[in-house]
Protein backbone atom coordinates (compact mmCIF):
# COMPACT_ATOMS: atom_id res chain seq x y z
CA UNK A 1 -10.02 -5.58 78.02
CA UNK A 2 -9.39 -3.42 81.34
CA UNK A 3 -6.20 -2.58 81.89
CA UNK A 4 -5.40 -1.64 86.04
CA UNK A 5 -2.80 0.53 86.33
CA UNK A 6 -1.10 0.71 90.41
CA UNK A 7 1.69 2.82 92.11
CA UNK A 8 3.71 0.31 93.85
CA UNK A 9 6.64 1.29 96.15
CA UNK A 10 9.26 0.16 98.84
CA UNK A 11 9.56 3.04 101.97
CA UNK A 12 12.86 4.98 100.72
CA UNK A 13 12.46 3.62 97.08
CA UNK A 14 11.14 5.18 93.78
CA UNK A 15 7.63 4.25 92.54
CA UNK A 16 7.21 1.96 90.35
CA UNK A 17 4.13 1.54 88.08
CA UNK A 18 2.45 -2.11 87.14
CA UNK A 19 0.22 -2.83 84.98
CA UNK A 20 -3.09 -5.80 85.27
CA UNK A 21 -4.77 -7.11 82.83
CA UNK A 22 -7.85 -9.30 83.12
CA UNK A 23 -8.97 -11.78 80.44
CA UNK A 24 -11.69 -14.21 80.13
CA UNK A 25 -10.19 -17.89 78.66
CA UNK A 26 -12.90 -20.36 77.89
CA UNK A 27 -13.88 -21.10 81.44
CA UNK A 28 -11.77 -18.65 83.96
CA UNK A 29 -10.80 -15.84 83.96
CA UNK A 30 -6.96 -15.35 83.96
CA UNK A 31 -4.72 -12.03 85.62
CA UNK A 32 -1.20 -11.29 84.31
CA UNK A 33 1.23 -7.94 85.30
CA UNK A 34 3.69 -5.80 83.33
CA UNK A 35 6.05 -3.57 84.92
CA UNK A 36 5.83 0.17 83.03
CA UNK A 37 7.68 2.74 82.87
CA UNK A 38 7.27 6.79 83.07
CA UNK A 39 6.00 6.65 79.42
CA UNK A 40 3.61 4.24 79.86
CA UNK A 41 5.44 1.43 77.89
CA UNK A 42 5.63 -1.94 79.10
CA UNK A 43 9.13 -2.90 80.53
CA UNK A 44 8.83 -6.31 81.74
CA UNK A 45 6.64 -9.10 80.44
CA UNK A 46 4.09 -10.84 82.49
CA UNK A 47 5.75 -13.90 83.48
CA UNK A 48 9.00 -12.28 84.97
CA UNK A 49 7.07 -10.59 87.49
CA UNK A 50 4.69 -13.04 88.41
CA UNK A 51 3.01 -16.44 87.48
CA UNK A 52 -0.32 -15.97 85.59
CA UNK A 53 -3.59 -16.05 88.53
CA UNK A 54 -6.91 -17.86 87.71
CA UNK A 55 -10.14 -16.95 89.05
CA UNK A 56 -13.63 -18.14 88.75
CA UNK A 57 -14.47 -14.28 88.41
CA UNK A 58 -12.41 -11.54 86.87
CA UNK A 59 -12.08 -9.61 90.42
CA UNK A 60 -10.67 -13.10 91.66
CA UNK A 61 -8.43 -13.10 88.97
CA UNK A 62 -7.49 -9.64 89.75
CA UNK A 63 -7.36 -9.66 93.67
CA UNK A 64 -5.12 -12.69 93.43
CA UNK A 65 -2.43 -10.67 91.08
CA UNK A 66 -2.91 -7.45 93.56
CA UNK A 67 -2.41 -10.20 96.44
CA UNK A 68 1.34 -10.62 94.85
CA UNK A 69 1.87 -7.01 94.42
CA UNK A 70 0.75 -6.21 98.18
CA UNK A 71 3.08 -8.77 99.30
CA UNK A 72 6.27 -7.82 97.52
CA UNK A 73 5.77 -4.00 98.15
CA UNK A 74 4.97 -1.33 101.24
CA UNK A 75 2.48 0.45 99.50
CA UNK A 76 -0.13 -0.29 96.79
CA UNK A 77 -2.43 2.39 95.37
CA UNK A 78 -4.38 1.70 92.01
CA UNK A 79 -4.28 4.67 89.85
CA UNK A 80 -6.54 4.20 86.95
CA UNK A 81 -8.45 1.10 84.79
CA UNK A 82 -7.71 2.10 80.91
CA UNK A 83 -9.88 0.32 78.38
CA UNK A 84 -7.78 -0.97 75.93
């Protein structure tokens, strides 16, 4: 399962790092986020950042959890996809 790593800051504020993952569940495709932190463990589950996003497609699934991401922060830069 692909695992999207993104730099996500506030102007003045220290980066912080998020994690997506995309999933396929029977019929849809389902997006969920982790906060990590500087040594790559998670810090935050999924549903204290935001709600779980359903797509049709995976990159629906994952546009829709960037979408939240883009909105709650200045700046938005995807770093790497991990295969995990």
């Amino acid at each position: 399962m692909p695992f999207h790593l993104y730099r996500a800051c506030k102007h003045g504020d220290r980066p912080q790092w998020f994690g997506i993952r995309v999933a396929f569940d029977e019929d849809h495709w389902v997006s969920t986020c982790v906060e990590i932190d500087d040594d790559g463990r998670e810090l935050r589950s999924a549903d204290d950042i935001a709600p779980r996003f359903f797509g049709v497609t995976a990159g629906q699934a994952h546009r829709r959890m960037v979408d939240v991401l883009e909105d709650t922060f200045d700046e938005v830069v995807a770093a790497e996809v991990v295969h995990v």
